[in-house]
Structures are given as structure tokens and as C-alpha cells.
N, C-alpha and C. Protein backbone atom coordinates (compact mmCIF):
# COMPACT_ATOMS: atom_id res chain seq x y z
N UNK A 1 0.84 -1.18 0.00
CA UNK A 1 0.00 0.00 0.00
C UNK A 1 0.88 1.24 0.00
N UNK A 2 0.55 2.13 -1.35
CA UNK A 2 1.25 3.16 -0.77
C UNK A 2 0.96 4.15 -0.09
N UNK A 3 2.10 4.99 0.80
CA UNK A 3 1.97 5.93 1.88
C UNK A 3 0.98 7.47 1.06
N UNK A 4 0.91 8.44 1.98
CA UNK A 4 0.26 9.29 0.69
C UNK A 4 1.79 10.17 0.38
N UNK A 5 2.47 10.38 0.96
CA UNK A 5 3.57 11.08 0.07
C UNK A 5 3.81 10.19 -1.05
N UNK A 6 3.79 8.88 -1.42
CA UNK A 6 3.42 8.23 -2.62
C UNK A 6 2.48 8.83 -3.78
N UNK A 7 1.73 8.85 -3.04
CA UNK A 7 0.70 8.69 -3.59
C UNK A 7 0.22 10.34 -4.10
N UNK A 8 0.92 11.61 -3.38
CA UNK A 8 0.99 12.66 -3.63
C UNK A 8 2.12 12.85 -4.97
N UNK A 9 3.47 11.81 -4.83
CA UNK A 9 4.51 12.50 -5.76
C UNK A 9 4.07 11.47 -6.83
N UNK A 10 3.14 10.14 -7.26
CA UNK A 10 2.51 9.95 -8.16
C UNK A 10 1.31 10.45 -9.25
N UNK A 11 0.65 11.48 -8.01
CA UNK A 11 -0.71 12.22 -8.91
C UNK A 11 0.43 13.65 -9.48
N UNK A 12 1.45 14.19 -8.64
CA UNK A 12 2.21 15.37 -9.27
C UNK A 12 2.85 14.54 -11.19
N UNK A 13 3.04 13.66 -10.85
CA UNK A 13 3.66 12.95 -12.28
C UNK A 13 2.15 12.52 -13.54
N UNK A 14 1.49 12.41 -12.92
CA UNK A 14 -0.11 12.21 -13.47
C UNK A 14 -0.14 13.03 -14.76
N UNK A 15 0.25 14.27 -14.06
CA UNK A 15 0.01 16.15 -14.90
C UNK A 15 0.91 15.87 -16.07
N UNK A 16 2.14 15.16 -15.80
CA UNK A 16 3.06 15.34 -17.16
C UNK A 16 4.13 16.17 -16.43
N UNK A 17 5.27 16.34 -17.17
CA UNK A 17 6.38 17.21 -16.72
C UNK A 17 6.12 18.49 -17.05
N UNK A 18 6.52 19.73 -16.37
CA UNK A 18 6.43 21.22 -16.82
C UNK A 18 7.44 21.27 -17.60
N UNK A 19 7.46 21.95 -18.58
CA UNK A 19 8.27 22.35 -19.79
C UNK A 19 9.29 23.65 -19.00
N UNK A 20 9.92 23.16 -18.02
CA UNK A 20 10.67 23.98 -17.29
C UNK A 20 12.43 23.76 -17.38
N UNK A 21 13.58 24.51 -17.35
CA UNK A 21 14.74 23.90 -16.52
C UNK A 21 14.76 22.38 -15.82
N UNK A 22 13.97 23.05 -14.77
CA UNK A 22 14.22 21.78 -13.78
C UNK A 22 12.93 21.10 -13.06
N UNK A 23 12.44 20.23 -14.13
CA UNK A 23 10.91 19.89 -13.68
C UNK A 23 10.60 19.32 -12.53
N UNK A 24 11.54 18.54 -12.37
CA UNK A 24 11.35 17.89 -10.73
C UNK A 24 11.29 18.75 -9.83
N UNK A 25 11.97 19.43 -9.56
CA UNK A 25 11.84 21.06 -8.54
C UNK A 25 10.60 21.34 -8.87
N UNK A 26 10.55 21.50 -10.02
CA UNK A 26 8.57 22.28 -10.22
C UNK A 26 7.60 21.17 -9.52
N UNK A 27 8.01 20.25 -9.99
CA UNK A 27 6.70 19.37 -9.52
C UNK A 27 6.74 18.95 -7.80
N UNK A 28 8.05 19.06 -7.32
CA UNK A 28 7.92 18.91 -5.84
C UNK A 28 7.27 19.75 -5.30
N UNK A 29 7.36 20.97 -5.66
CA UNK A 29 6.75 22.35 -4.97
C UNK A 29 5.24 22.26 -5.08
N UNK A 30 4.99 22.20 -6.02
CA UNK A 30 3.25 21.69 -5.79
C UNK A 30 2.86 20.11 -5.10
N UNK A 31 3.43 20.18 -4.40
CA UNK A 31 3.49 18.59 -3.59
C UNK A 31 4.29 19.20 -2.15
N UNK A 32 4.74 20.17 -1.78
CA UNK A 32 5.93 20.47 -0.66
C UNK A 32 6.88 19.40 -0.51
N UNK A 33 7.74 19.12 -1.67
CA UNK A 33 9.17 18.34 -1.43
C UNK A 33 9.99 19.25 -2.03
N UNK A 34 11.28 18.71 -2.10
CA UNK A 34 12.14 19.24 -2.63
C UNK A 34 12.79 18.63 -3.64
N UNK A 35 13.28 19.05 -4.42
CA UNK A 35 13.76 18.22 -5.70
C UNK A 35 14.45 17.27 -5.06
N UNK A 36 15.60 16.99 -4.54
CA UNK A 36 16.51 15.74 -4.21
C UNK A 36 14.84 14.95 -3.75
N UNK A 37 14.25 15.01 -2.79
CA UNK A 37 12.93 14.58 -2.14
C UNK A 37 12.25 13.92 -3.76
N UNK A 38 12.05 14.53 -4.32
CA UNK A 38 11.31 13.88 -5.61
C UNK A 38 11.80 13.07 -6.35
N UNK A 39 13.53 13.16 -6.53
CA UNK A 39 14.34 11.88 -7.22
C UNK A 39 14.13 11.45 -6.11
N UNK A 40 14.45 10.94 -5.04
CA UNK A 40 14.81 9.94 -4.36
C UNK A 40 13.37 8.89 -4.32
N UNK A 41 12.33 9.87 -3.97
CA UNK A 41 11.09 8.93 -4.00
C UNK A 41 11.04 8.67 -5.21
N UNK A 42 10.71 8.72 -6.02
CA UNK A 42 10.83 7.91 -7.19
C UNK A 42 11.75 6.55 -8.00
N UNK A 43 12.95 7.34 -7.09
CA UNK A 43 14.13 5.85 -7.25
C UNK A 43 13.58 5.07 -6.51
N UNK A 44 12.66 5.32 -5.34
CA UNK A 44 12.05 3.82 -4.13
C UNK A 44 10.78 3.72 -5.03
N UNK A 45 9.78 4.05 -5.40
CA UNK A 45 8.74 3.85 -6.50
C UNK A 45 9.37 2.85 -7.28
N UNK A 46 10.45 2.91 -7.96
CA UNK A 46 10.98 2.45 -9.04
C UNK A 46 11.37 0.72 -8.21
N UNK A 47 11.95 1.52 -7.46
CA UNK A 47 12.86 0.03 -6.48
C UNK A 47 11.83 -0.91 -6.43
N UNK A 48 10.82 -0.48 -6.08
CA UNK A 48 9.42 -1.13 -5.48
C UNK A 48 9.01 -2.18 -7.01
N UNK A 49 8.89 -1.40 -8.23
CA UNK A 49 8.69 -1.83 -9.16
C UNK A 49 6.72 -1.26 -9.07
N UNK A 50 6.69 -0.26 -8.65
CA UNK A 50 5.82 -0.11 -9.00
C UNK A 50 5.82 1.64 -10.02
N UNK A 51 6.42 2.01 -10.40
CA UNK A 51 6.77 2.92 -12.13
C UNK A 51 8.10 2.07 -12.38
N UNK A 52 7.31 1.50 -13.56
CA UNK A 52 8.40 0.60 -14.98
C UNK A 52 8.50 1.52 -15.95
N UNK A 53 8.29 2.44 -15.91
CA UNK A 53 8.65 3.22 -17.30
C UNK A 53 7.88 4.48 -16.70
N UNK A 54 8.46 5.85 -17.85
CA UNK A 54 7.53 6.72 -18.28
C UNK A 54 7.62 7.11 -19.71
N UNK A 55 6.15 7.19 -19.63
CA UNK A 55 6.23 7.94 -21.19
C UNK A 55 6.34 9.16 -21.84
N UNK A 56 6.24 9.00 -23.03
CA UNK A 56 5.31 10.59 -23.40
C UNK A 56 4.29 10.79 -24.48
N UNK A 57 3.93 11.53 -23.61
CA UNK A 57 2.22 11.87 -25.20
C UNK A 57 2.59 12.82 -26.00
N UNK A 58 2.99 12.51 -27.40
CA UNK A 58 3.71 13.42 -28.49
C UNK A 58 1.75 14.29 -28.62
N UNK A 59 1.96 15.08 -29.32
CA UNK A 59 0.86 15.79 -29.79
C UNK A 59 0.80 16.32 -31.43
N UNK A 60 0.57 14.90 -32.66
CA UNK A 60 0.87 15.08 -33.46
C UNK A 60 0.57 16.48 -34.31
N UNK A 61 -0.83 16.42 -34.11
CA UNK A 61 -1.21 17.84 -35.09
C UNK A 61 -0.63 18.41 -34.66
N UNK A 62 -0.41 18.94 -33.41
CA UNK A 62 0.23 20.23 -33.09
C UNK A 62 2.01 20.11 -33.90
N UNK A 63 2.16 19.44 -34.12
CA UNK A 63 3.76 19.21 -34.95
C UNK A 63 3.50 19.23 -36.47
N UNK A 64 2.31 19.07 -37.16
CA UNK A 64 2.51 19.27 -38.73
C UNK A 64 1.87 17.87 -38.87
N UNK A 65 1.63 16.95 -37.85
CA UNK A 65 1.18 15.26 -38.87
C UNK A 65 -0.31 15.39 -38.55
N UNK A 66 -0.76 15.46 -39.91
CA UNK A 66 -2.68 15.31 -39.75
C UNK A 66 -2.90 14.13 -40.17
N UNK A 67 -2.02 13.75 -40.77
CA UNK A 67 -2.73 12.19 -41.88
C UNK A 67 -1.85 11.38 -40.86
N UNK A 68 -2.81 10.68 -39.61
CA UNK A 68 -2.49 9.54 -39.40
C UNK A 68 -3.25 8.48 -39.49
N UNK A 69 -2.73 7.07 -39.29
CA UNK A 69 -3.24 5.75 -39.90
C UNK A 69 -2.89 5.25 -38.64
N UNK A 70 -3.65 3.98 -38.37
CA UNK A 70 -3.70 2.49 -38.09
C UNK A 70 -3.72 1.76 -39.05
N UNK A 71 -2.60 1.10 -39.31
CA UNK A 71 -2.34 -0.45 -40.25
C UNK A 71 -2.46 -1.22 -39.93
N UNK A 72 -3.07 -2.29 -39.92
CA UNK A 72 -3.44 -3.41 -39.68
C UNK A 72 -3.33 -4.50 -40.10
N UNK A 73 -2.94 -5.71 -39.91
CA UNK A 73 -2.37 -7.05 -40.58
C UNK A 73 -2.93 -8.43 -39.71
N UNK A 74 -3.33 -9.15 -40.81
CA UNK A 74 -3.85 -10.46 -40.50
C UNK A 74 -2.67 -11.30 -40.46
N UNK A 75 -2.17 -11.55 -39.72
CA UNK A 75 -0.71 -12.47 -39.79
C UNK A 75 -0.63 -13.14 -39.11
N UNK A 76 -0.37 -14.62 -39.45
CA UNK A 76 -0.51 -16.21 -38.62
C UNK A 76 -0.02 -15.78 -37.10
N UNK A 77 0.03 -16.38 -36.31
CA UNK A 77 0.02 -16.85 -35.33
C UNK A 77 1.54 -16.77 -34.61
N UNK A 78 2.08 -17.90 -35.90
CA UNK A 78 3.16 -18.27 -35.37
C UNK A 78 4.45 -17.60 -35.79
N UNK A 79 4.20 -16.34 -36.75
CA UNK A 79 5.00 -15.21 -36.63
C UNK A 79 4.85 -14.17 -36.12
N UNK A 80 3.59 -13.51 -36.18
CA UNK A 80 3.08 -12.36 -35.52
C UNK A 80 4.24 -11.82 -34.75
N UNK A 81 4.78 -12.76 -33.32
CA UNK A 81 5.53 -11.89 -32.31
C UNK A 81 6.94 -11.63 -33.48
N UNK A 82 7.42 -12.23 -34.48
CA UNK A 82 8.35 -11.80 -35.06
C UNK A 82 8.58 -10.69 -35.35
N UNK A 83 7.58 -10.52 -36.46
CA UNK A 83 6.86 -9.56 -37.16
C UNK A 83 6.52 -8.16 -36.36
N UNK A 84 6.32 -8.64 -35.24
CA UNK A 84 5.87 -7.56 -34.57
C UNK A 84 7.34 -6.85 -34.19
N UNK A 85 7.97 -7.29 -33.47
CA UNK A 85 9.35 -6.88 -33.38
C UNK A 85 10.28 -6.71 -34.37
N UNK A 86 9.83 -6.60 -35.61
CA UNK A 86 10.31 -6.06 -36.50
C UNK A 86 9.25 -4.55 -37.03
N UNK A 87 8.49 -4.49 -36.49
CA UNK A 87 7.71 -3.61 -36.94
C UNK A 87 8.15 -2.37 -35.98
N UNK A 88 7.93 -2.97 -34.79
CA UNK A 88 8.54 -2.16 -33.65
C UNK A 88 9.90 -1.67 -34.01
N UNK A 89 10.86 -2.07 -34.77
CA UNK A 89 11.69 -1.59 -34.17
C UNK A 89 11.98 -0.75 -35.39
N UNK A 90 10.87 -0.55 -36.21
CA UNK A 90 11.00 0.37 -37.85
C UNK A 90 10.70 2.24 -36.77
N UNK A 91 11.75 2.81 -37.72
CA UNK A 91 11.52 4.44 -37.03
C UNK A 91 10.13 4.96 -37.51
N UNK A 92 9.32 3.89 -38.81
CA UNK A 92 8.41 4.92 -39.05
C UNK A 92 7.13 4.36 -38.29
N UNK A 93 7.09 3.63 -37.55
CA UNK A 93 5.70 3.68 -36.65
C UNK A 93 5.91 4.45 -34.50
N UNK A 94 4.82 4.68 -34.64
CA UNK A 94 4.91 5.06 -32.93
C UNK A 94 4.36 4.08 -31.71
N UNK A 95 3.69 3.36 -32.67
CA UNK A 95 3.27 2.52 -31.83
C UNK A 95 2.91 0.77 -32.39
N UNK A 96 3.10 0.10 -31.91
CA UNK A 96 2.79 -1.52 -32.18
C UNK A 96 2.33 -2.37 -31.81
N UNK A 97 0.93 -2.96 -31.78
CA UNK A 97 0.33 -4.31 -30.89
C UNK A 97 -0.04 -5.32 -31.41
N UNK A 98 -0.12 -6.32 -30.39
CA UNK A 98 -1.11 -7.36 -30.92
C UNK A 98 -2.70 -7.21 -30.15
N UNK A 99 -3.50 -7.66 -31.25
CA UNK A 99 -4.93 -7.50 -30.89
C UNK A 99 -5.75 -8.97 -31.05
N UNK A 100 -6.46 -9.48 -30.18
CA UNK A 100 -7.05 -10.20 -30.55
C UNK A 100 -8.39 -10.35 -32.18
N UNK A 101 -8.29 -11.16 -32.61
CA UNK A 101 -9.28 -11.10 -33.89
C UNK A 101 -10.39 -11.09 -33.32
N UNK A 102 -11.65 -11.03 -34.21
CA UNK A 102 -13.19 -10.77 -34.05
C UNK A 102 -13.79 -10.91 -35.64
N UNK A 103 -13.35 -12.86 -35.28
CA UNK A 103 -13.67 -13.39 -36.55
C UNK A 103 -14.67 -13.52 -36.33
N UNK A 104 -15.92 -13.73 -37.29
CA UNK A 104 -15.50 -13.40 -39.01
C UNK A 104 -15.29 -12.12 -39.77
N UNK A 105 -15.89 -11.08 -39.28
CA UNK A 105 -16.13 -9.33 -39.14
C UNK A 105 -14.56 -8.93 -39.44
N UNK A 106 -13.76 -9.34 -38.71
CA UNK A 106 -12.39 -8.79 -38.19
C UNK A 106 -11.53 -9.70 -38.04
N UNK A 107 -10.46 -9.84 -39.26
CA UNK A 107 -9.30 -11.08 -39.21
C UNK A 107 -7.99 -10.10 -38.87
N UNK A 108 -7.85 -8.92 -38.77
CA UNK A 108 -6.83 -8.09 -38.33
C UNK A 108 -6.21 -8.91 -36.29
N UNK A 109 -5.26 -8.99 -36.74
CA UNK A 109 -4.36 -8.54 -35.33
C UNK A 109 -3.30 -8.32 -35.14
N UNK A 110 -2.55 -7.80 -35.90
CA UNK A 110 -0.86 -6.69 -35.73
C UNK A 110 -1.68 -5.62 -36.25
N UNK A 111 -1.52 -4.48 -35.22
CA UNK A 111 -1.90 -2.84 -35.43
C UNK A 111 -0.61 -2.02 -35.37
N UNK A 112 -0.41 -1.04 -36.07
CA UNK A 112 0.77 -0.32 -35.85
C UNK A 112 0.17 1.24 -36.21
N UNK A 113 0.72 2.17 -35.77
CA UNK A 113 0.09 3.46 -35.82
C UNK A 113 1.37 4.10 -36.47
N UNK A 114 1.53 4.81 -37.84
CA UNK A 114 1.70 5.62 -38.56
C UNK A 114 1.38 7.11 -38.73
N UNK A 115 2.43 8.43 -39.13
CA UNK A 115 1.88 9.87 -38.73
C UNK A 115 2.78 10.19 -40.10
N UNK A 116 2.19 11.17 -40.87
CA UNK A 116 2.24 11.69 -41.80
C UNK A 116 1.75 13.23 -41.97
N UNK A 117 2.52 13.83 -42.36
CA UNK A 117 1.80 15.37 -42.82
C UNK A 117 0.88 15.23 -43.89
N UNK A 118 1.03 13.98 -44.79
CA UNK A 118 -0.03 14.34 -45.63
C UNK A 118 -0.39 13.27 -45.86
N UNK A 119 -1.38 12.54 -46.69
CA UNK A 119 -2.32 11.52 -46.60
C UNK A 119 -1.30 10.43 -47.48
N UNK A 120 -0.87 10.54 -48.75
CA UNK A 120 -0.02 10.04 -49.16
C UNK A 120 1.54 9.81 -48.98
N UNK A 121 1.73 10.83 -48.23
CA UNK A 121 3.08 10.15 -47.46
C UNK A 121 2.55 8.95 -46.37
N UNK A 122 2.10 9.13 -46.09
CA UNK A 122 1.17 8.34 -44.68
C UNK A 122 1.23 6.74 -45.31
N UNK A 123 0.68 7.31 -46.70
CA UNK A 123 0.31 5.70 -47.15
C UNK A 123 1.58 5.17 -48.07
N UNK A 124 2.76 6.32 -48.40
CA UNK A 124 3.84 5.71 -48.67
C UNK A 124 4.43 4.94 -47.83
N UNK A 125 4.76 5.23 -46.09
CA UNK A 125 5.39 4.82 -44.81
C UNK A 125 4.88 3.40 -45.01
N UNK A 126 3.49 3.25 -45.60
CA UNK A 126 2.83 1.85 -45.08
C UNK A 126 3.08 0.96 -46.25
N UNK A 127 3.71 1.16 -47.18
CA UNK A 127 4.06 0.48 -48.15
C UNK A 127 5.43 0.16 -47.70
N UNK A 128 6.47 1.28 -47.56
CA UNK A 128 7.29 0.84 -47.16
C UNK A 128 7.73 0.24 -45.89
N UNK A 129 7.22 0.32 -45.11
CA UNK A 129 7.15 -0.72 -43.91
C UNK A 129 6.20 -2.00 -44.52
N UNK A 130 5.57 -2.44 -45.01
CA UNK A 130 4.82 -3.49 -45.54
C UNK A 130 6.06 -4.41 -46.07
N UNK A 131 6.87 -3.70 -47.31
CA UNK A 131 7.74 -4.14 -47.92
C UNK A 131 9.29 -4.51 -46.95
N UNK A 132 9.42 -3.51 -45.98
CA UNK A 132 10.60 -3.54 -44.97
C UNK A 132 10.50 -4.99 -44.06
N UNK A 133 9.42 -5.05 -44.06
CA UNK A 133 9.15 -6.34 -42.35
C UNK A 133 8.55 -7.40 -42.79
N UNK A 134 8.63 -7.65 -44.12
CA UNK A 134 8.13 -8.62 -44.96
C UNK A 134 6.61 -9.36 -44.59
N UNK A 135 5.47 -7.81 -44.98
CA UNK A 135 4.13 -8.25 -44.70
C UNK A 135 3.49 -8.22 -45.96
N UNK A 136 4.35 -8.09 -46.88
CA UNK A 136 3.42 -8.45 -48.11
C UNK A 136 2.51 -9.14 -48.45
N UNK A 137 2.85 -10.66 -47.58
CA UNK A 137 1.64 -11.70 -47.81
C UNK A 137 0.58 -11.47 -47.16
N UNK A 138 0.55 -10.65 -46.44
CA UNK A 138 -0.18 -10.40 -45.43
C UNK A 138 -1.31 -9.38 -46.35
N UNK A 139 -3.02 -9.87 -45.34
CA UNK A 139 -4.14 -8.90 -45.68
C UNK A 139 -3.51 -7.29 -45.01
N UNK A 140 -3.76 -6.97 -45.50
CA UNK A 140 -3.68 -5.43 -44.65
C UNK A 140 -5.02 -4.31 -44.82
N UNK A 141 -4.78 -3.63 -44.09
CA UNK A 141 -6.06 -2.38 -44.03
C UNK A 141 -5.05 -0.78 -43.75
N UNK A 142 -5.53 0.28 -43.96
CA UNK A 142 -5.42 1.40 -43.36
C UNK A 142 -6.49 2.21 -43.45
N UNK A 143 -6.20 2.76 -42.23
CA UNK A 143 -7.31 3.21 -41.16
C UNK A 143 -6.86 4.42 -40.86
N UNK A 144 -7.04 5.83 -41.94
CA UNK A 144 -6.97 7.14 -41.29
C UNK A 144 -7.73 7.83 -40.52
N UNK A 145 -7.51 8.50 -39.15
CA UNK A 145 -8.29 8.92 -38.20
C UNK A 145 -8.85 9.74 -38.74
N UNK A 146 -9.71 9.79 -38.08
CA UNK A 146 -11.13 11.04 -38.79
C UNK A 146 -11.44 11.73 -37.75
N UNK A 147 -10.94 11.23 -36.46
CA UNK A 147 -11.15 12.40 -35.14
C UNK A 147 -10.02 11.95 -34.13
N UNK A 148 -9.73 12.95 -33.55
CA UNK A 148 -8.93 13.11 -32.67
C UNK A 148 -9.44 12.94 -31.32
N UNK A 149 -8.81 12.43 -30.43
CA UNK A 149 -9.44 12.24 -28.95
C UNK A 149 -7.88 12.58 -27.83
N UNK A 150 -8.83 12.97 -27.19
CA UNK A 150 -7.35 13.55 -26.07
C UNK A 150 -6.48 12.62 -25.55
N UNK A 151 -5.43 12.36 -25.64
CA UNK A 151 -4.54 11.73 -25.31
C UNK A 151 -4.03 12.04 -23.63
N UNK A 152 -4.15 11.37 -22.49
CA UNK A 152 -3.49 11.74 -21.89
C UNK A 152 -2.83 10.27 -20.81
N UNK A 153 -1.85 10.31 -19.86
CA UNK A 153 -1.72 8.94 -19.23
C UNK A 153 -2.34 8.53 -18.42
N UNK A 154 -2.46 8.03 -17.55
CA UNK A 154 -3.61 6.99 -16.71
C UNK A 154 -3.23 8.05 -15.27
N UNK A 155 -4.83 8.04 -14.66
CA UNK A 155 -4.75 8.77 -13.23
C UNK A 155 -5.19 7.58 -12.48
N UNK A 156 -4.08 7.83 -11.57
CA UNK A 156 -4.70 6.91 -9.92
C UNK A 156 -4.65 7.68 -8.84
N UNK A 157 -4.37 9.17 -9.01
CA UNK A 157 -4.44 9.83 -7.85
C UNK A 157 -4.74 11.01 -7.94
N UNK A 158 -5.28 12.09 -7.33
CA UNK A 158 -5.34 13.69 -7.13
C UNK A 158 -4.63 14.23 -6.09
N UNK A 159 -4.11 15.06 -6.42
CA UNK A 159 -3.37 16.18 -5.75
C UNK A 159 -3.99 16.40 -4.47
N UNK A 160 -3.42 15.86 -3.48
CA UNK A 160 -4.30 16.12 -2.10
C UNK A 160 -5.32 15.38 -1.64
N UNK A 161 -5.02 14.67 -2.30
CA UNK A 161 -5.91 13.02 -2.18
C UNK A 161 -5.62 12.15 -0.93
């Protein structure tokens, strides 16, 4: 169980980092720690194994990419995890999963997310990653977004909680 100074310097990380010098200082202060105070709890967070990572939420439009895609691939079974780690590790996707199918409707399950400034570069990336990770045989789909939804990371806590 965590303590609430846990649980306080986890909802301060909730927000995202301030686009500051020295974000940890920023974010202790709205929490009353002090920066060394905010690395250190976090190195015991970490120790604990409870934060394995952090991320970040890019914000494509705001950078120039409107034409993005989900690609999608029907691919056996018994390559998929290959495949997938080859997909993953191409610079032109941001993201990579496996999905379960929702046969007969839906034989897709490798998804990979693609960003493009324009609709046809978008769908060049997916040719050439098609051709790069050897999914040619493969059914494929693309799937350009038609709406945007807010991106943000997972809350388990409030500020003063």
C-alpha cells in the first residue's frame, strides 16, 4: 500500500512534466518536497517496481502530422511476435500491438500506428514498412483517423488526495 507522500509524488507525475529547466523542482513544490525529495522517492517507486517506465504523449497535429493511420495485418500466429518486433523496431511507426481477432467481421491482429503530414506520405510509410518487415503476404487495411481524442496517461491519484 502506498503511503500518501506516494501517492501525492505519483498524482504530481499524473500532470506530465512542466516544460521547465528543472521539472522535478517544479513538480515537488506543488506537492511540498524538494527536488533531491522527488528523485529519491521515485528511485524507491521504481525500487518497489511499482513505475516501470515513463512515457510521453507526443501531440501530433500540433507538430505538422494530420494524416495519421492504423495499419493493420492479418498475420498467422506463429510469426506475428516476429513480425511484430520487426515492426517495432521500424523508425516509421509510434506505436505496435497485438490484438485479438473478431472473426468473421475482423481477421486483423498486428496494429501499428503511422503519422504523416499528408495523406499520401502516410500511405507511402505503409508500403514501405509493408515491404521492410516482410508483410506483403499479409491482408492489410489502413485506417486514417477522422477524429482526434485527447490523449493523456492513466490517473490513480489527485493532488491532495
Amino acid at each position: 500500500m502506498l503511503n500518501e507522500s506516494e501517492q501525492q509524488l505519483i498524482a504530481a507525475f499524473q500532470n506530465g512534466f512542466p516544460l521547465v529547466p528543472r521539472p522535478f523542482q517544479a513538480m515537488g513544490q506543488t506537492i511540498g518536497l524538494e527536488e533531491s525529495q522527488v528523485l529519491d522517492g521515485l528511485r524507491d517507486l521504481q525500487d518497489q517496481g511499482i513505475i516501470k517506465r515513463v512515457g510521453v504523449v507526443v501531440h501530433h497535429h500540433e507538430l505538422g502530422f494530420s494524416a495519421n493511420a492504423m495499419v493493420v495485418w492479418d498475420v498467422p500466429d506463429a510469426v506475428v511476435c516476429e513480425i511484430g518486433a520487426r515492426i517495432r523496431a521500424c523508425d516509421l511507426v509510434s506505436l505496435c500491438y497485438l490484438r485479438r481477432r473478431c472473426l468473421p467481421e475482423w481477421p486483423y491482429n498486428l496494429y501499428c500506428m503511422i503519422h504523416g503530414r499528408e495523406r499520401e506520405e502516410t500511405l507511402q510509410r505503409a508500403e514501405q514498412l509493408t515491404a521492410s518487415c516482410g508483410l506483403t503476404p499479409y491482408a492489410r487495411e489502413v485506417l486514417f483517423s477522422r477524429r482526434r481524442f485527447k490523449q493523456c496517461g492513466a490517473r490513480y491519484f489527485q493532488v491532495g488526495s
